[in-house]
N, C-alpha and C. Protein backbone atom coordinates (compact mmCIF):
# COMPACT_ATOMS: atom_id res chain seq x y z
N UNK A 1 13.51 -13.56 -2.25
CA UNK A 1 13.49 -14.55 -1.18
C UNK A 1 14.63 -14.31 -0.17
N UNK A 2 15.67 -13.38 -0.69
CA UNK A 2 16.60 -13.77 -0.30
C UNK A 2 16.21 -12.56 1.18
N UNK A 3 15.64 -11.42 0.87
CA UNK A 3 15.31 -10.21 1.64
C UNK A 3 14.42 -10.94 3.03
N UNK A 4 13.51 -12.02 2.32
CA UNK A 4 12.84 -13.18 3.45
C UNK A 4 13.18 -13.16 4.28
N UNK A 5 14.30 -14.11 4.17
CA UNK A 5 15.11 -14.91 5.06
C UNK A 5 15.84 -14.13 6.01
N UNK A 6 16.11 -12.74 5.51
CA UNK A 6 16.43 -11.59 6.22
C UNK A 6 15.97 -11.40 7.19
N UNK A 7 14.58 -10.98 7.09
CA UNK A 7 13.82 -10.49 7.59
C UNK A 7 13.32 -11.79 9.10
N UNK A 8 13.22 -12.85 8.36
CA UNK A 8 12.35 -13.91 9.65
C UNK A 8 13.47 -15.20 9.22
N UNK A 9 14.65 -15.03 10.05
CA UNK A 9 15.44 -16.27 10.27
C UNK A 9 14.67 -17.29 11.28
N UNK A 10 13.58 -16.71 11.51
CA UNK A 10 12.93 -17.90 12.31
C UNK A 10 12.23 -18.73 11.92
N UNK A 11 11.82 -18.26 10.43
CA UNK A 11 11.22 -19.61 9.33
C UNK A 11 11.55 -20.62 9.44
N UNK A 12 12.57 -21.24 9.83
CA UNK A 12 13.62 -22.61 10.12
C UNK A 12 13.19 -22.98 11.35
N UNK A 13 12.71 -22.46 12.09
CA UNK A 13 12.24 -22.96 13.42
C UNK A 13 11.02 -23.70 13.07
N UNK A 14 10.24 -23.83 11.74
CA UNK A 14 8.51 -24.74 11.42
C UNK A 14 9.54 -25.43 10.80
N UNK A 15 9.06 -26.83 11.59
CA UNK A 15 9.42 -28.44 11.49
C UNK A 15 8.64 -28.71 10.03
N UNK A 16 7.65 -28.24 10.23
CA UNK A 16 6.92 -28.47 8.63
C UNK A 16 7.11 -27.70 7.78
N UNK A 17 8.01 -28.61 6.70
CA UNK A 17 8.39 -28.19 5.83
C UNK A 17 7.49 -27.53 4.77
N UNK A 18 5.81 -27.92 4.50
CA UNK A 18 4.38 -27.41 3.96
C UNK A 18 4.16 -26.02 4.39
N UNK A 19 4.39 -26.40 5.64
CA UNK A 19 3.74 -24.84 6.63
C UNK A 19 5.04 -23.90 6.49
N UNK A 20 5.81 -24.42 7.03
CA UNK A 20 7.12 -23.14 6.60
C UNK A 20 7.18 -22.22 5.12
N UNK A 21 6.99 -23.34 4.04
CA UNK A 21 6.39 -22.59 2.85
C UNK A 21 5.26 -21.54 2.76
N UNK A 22 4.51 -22.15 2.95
CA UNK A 22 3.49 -21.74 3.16
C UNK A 22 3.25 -20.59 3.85
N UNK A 23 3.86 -20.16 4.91
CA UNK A 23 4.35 -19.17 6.00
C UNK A 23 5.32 -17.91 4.91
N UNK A 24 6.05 -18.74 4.57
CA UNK A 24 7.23 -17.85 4.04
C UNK A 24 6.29 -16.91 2.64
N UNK A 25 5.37 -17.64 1.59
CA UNK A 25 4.79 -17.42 0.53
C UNK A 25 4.00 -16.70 0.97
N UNK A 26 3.46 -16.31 2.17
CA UNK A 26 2.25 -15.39 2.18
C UNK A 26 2.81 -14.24 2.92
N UNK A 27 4.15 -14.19 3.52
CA UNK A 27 5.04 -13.11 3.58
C UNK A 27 5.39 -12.22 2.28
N UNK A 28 5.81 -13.38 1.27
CA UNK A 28 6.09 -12.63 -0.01
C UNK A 28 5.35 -12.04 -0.54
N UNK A 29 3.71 -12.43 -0.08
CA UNK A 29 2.71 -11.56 -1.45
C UNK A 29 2.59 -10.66 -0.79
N UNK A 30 2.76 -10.60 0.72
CA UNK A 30 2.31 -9.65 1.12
C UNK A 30 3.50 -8.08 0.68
N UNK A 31 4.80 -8.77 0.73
CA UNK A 31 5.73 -7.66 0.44
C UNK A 31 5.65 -7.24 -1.19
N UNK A 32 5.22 -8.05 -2.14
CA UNK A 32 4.93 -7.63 -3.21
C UNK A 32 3.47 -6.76 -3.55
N UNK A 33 2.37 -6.90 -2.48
CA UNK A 33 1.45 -6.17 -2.59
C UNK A 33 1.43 -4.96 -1.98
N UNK A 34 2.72 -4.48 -1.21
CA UNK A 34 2.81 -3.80 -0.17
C UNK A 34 3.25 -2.76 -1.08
N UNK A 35 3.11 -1.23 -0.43
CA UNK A 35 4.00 -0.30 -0.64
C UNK A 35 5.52 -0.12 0.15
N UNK A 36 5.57 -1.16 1.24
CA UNK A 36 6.71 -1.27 2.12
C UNK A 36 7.46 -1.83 1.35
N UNK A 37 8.64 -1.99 1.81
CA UNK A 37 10.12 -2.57 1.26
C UNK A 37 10.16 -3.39 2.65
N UNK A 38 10.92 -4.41 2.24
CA UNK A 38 11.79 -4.81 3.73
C UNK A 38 12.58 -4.31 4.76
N UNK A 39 13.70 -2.76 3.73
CA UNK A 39 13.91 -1.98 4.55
C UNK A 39 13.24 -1.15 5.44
N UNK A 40 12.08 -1.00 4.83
CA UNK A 40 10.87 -0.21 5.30
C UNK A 40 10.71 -0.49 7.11
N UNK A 41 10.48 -1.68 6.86
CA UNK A 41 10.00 -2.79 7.56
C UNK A 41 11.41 -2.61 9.06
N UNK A 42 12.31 -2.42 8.71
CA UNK A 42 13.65 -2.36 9.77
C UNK A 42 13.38 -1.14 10.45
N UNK A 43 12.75 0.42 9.60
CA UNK A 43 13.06 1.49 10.21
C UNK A 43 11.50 1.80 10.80
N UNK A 44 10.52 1.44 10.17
CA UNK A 44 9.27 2.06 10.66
C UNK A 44 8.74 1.58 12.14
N UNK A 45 8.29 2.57 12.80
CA UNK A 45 7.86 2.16 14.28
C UNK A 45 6.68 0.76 14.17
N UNK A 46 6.93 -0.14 15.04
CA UNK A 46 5.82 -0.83 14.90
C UNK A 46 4.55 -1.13 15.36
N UNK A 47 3.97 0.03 15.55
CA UNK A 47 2.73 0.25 15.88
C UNK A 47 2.59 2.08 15.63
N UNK A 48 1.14 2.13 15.18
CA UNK A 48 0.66 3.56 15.21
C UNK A 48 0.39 4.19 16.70
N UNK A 49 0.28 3.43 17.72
CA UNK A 49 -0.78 3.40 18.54
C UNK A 49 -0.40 3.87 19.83
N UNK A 50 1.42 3.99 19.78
CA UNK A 50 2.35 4.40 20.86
C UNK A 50 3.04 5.50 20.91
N UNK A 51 2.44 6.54 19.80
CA UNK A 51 2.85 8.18 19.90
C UNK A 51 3.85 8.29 19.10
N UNK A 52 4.44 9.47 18.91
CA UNK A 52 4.88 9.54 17.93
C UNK A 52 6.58 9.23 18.21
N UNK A 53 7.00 9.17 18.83
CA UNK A 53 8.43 8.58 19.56
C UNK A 53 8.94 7.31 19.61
N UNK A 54 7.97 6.81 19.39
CA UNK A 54 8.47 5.38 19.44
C UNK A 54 9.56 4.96 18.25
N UNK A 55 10.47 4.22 18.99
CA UNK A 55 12.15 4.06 17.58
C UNK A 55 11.83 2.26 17.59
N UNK A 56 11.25 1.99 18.06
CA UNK A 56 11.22 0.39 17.88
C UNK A 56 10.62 -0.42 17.29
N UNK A 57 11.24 -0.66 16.06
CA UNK A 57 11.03 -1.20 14.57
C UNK A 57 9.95 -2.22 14.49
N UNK A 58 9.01 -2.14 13.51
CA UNK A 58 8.67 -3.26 13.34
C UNK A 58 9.14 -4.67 13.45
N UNK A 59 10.00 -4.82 12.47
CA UNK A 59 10.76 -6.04 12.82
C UNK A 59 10.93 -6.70 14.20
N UNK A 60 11.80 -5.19 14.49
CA UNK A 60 12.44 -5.87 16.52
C UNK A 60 10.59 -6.35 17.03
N UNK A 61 9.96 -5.38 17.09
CA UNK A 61 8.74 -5.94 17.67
C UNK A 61 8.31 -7.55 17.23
N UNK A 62 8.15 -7.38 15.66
CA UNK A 62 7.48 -8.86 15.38
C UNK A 62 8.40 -9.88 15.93
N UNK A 63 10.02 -9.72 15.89
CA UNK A 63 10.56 -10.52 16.14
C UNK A 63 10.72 -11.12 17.33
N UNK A 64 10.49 -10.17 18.25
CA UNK A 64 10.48 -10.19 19.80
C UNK A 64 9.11 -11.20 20.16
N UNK A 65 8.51 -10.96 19.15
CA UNK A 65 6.84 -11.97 19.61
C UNK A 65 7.12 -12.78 19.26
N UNK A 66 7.85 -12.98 18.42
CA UNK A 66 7.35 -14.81 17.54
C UNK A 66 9.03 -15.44 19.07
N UNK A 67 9.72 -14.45 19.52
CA UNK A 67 10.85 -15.43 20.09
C UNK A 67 9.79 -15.75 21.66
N UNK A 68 9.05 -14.70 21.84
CA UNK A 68 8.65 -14.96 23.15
C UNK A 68 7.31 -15.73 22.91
N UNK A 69 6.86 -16.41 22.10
CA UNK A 69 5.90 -17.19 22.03
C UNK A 69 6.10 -18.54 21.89
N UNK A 70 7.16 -18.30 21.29
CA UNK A 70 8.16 -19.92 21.23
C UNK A 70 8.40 -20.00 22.45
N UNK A 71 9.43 -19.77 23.22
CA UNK A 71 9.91 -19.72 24.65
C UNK A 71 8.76 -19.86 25.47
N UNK A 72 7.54 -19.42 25.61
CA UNK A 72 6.39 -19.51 26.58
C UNK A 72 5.48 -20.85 26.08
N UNK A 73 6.08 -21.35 24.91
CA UNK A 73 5.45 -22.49 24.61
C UNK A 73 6.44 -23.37 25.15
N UNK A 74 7.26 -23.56 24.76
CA UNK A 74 7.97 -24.49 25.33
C UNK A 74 8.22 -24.98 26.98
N UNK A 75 8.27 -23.54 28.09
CA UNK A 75 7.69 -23.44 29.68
C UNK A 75 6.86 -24.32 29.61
N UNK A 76 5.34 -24.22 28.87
CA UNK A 76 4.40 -24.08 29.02
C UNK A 76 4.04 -25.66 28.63
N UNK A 77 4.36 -26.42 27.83
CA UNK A 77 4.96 -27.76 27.64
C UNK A 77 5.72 -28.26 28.31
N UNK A 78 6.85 -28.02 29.08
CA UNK A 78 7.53 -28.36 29.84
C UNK A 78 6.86 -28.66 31.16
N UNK A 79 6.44 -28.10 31.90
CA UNK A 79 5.44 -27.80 32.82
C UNK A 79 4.11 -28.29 32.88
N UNK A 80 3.66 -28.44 31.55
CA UNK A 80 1.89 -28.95 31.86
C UNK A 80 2.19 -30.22 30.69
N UNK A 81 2.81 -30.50 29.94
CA UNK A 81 3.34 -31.50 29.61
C UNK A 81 1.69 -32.15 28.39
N UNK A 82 1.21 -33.19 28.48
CA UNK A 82 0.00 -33.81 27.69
C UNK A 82 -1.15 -33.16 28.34
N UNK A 83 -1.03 -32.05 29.44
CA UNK A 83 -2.36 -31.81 30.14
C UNK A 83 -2.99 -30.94 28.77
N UNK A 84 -2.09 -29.96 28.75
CA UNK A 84 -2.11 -29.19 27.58
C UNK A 84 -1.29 -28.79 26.04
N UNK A 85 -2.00 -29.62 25.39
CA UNK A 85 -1.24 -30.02 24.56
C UNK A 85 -1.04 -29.02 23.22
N UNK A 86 0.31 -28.14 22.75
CA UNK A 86 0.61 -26.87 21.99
C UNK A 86 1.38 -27.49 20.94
N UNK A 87 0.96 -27.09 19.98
CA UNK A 87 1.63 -26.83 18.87
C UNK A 87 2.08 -26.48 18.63
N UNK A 88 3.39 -26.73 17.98
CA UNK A 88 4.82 -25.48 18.59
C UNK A 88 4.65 -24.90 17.04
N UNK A 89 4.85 -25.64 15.99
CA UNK A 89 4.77 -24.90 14.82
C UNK A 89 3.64 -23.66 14.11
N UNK A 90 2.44 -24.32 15.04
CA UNK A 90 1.30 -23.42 14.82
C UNK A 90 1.21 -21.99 15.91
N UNK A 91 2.51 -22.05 17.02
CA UNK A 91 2.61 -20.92 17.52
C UNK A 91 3.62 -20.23 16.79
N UNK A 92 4.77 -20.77 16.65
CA UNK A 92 5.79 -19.98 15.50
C UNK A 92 5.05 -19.23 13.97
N UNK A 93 3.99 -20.05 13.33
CA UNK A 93 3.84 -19.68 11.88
C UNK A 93 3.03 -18.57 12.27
N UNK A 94 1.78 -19.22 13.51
CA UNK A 94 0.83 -17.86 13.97
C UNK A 94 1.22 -15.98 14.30
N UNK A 95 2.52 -16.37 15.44
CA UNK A 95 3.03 -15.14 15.70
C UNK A 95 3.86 -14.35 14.06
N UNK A 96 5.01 -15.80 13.31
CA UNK A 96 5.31 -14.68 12.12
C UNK A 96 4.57 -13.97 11.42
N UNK A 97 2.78 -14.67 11.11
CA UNK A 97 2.38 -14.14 10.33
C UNK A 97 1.14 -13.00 10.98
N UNK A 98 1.13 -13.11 12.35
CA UNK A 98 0.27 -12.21 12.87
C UNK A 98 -0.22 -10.91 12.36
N UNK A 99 0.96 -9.98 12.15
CA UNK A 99 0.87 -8.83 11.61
C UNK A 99 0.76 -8.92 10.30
N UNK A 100 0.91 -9.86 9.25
CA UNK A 100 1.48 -9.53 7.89
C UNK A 100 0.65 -8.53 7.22
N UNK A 101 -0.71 -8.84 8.05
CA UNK A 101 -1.41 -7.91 7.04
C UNK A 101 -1.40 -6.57 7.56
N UNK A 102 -0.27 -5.32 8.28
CA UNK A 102 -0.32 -4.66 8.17
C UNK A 102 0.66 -3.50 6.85
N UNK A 103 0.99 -4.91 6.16
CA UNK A 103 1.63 -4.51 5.06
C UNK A 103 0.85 -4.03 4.22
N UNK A 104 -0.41 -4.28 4.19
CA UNK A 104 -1.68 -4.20 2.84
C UNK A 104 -2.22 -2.41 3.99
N UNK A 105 -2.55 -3.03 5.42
CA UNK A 105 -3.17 -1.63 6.23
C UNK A 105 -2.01 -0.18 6.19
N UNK A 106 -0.94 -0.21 6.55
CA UNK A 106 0.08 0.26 6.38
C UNK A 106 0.48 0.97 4.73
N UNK A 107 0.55 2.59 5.18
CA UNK A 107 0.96 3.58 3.71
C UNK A 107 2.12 4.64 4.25
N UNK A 108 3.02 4.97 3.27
CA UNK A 108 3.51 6.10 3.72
C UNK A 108 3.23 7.04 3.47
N UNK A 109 3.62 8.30 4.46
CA UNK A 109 3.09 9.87 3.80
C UNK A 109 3.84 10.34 3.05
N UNK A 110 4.28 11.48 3.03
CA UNK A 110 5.06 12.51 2.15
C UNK A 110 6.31 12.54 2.57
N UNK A 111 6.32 12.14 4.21
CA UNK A 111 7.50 12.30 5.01
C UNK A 111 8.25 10.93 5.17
N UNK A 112 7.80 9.89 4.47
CA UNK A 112 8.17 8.49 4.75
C UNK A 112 7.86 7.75 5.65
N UNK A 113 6.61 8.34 6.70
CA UNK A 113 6.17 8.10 8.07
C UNK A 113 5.26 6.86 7.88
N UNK A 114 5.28 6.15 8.38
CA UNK A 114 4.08 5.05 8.20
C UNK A 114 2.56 5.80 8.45
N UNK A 115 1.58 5.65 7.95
CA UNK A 115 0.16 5.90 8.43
C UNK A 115 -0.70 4.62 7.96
N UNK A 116 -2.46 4.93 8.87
CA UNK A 116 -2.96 3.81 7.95
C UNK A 116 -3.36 4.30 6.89
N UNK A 117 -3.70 3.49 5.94
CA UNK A 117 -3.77 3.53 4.92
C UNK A 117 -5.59 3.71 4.66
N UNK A 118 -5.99 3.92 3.61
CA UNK A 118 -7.24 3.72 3.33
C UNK A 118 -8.19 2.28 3.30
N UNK A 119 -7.23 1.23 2.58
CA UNK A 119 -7.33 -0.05 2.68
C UNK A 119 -7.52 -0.49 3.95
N UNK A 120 -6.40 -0.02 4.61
CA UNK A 120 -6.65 -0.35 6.75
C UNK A 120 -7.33 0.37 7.35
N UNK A 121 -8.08 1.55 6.69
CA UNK A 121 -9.56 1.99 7.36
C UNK A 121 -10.66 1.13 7.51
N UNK A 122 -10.51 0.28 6.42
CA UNK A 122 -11.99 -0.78 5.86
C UNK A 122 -11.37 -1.81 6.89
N UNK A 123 -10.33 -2.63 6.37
CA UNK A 123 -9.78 -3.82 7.00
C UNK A 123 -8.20 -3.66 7.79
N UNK A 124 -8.78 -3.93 9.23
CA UNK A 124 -7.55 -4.36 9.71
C UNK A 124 -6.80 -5.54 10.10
N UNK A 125 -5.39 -4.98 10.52
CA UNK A 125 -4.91 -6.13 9.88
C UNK A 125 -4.51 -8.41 10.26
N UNK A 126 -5.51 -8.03 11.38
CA UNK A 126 -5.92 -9.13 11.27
C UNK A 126 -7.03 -10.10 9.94
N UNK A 127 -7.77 -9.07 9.70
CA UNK A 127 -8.21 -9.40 8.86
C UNK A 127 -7.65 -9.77 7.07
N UNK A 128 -6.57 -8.77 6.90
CA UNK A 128 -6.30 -8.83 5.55
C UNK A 128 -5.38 -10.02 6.01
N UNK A 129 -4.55 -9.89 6.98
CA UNK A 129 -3.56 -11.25 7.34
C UNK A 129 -4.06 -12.04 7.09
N UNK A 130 -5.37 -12.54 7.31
CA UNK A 130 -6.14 -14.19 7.16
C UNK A 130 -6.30 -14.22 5.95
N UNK A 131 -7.17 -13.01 5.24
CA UNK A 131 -6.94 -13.06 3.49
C UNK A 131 -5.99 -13.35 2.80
N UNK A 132 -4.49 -13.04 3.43
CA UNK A 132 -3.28 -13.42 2.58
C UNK A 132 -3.01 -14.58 3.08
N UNK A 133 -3.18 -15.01 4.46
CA UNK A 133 -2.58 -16.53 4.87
C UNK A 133 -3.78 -17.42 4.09
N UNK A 134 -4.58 -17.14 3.67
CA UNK A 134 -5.52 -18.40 3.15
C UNK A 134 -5.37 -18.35 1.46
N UNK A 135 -5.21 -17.28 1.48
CA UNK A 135 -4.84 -17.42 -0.34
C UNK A 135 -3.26 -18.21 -0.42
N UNK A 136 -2.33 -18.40 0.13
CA UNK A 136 -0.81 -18.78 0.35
C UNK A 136 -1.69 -20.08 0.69
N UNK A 137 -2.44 -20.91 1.31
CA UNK A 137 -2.94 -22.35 1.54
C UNK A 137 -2.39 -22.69 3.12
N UNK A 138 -2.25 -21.42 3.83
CA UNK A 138 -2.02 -21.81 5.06
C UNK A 138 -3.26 -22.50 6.15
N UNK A 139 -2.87 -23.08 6.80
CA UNK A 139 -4.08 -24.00 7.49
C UNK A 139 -5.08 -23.41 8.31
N UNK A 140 -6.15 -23.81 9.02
CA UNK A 140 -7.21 -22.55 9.32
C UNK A 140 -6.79 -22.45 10.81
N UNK A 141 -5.88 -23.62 11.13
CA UNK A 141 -5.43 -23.31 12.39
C UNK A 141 -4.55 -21.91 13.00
N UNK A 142 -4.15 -22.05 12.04
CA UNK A 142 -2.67 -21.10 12.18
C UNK A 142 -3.78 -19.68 11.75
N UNK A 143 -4.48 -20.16 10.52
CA UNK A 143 -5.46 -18.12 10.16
C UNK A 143 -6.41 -18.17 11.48
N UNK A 144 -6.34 -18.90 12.57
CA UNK A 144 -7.53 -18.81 13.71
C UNK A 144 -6.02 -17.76 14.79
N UNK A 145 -5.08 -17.85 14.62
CA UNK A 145 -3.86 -17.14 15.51
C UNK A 145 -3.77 -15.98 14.90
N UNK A 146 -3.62 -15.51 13.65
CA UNK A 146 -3.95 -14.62 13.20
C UNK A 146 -4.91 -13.91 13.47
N UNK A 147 -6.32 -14.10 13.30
CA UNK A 147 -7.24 -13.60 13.38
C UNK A 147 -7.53 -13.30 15.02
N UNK A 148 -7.34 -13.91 15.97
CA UNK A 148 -7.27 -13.91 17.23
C UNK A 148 -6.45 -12.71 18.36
N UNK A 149 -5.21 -12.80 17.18
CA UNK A 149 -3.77 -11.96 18.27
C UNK A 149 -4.23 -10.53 18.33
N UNK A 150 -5.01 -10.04 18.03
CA UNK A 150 -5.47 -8.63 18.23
C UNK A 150 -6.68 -8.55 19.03
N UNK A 151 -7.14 -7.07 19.67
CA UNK A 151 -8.61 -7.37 20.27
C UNK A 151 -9.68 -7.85 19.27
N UNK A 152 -9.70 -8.11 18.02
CA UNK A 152 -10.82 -8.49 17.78
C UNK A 152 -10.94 -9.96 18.06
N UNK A 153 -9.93 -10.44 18.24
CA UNK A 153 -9.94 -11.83 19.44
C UNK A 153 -10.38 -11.98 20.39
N UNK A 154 -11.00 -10.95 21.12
CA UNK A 154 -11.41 -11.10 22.67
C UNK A 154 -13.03 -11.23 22.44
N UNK A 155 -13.88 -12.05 20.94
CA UNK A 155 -14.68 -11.68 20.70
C UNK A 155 -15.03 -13.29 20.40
N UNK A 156 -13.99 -14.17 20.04
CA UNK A 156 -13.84 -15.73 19.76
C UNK A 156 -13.30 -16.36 21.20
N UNK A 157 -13.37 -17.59 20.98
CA UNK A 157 -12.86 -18.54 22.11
C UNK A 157 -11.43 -18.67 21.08
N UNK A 158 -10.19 -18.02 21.57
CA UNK A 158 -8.95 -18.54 21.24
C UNK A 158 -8.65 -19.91 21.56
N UNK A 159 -7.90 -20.67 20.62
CA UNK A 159 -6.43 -21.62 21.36
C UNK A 159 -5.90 -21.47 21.82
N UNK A 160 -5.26 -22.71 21.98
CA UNK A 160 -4.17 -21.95 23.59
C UNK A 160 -2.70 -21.35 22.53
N UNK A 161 -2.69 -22.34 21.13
CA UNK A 161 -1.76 -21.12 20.43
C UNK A 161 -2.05 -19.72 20.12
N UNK A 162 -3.13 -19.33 20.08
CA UNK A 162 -3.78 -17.83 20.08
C UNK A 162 -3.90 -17.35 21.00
N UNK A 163 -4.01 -17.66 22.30
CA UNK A 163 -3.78 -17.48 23.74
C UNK A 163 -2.36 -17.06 23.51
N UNK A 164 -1.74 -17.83 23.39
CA UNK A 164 0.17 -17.89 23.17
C UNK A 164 0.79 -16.38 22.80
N UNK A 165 0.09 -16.66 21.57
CA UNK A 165 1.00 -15.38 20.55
C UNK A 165 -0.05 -13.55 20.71
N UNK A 166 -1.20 -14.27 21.43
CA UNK A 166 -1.70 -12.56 21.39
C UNK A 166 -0.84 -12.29 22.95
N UNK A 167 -1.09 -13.39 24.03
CA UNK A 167 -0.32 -12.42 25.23
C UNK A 167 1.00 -12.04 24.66
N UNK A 168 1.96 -12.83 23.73
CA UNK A 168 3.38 -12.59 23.47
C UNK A 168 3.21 -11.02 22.73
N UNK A 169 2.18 -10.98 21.88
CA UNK A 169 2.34 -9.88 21.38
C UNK A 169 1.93 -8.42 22.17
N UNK A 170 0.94 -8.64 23.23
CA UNK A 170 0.56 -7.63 23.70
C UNK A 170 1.65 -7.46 25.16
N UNK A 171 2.33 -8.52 25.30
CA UNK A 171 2.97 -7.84 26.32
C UNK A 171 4.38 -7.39 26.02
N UNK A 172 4.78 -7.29 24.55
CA UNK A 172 5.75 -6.68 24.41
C UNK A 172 5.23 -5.73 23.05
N UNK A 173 3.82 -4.85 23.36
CA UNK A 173 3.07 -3.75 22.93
C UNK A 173 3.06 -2.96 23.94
N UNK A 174 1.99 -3.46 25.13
CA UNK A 174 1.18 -2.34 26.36
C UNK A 174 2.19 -1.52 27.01
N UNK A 175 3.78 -2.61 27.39
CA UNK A 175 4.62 -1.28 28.17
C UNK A 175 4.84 -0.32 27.27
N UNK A 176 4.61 0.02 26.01
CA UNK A 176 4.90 0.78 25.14
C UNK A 176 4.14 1.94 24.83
N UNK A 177 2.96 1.20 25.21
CA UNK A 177 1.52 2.47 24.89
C UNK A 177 1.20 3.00 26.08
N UNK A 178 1.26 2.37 27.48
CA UNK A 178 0.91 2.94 28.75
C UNK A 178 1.71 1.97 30.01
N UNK A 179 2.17 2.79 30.52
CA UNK A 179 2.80 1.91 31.62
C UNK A 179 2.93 2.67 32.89
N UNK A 180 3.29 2.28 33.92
CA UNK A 180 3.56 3.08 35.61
C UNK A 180 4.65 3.45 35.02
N UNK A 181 5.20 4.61 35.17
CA UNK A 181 6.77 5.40 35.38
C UNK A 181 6.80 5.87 36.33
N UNK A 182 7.51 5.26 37.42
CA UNK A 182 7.71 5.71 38.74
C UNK A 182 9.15 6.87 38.79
């Protein structure tokens, strides 16, 4: 637990004390079902999908989403106030647990390199994410942010917390995979 707390000091940011559990417990199975470590998790690039150069950790990435989804919720409340009404905890638990399931998709090679895995040929990891957030008793709100934050979201009518955490996540992805370099 203690490697947890390491990892997502932002667990303390869910007001609900149910859901924060709940959040935190389906992190753990996932690191116990994983071949990753937590350290793992600090050094490996976080995404396959941005060449082979990329130095910017999983972590920094996930962490960078769940801060900029909070922050664009809160604008975004501030500003539209009861018009549109966000769930701040169901954008925080959504973005921590967005990725989890690329712990189950996610293998290493020979070289310690992340690849996918065979498991993440069949299922990706939106999908195994919802499998682990619903076995942990997380709510279907929060496995609808999950299941959403990737393109296979552009296939459902998102929330506006799934709205939230896939732009948070893809816009601190795309400058990474393709961008203007002037």
């Amino acid at each position: 637990m203690d490697d947890l707390k390491e990892l997502w000091p932002e667990l303390d940011w869910i007001e609900s004390d149910d859901l924060r559990q709940r959040t935190a417990k389906t992190w753990q199975t996932a690191l116990e079902r994983s071949v990753l470590t937590a350290e793992d998790l600090q050094r490996i690039p976080f995404t396959l999908l941005a060449g082979p150069d990329l130095q910017v950790s999983f972590m920094a990435h996930k962490r960078a989403v769940v801060h900029v989804a909070k922050e664009s919720a809160l604008k975004m409340k501030e500003f539209f106030k009861e018009d549109l009404p966000i769930n701040l905890d169901v954008v925080i638990a959504g973005a921590i647990l967005a990725d989890v399931g690329k712990l189950l998709e996610y293998e290493l090679d020979a070289d310690g390199k992340s690849i996918q895995g065979t498991y993440g040929k069949y299922l990706r990891h939106p999908f195994s994410g919802v499998s682990l957030a619903e076995e942990c008793g997380v709510p279907a709100e929060v496995c609808h942010v999950i299941a959403a934050h990737a393109a296979e979201g552009d296939l459902v009518k998102r929330t506006t917390e799934a709205y939230i955490v896939h732009h948070a996540d893809f816009m601190t992805f795309l400058p990474f995979k393709s961008r203007l370099e002037i």
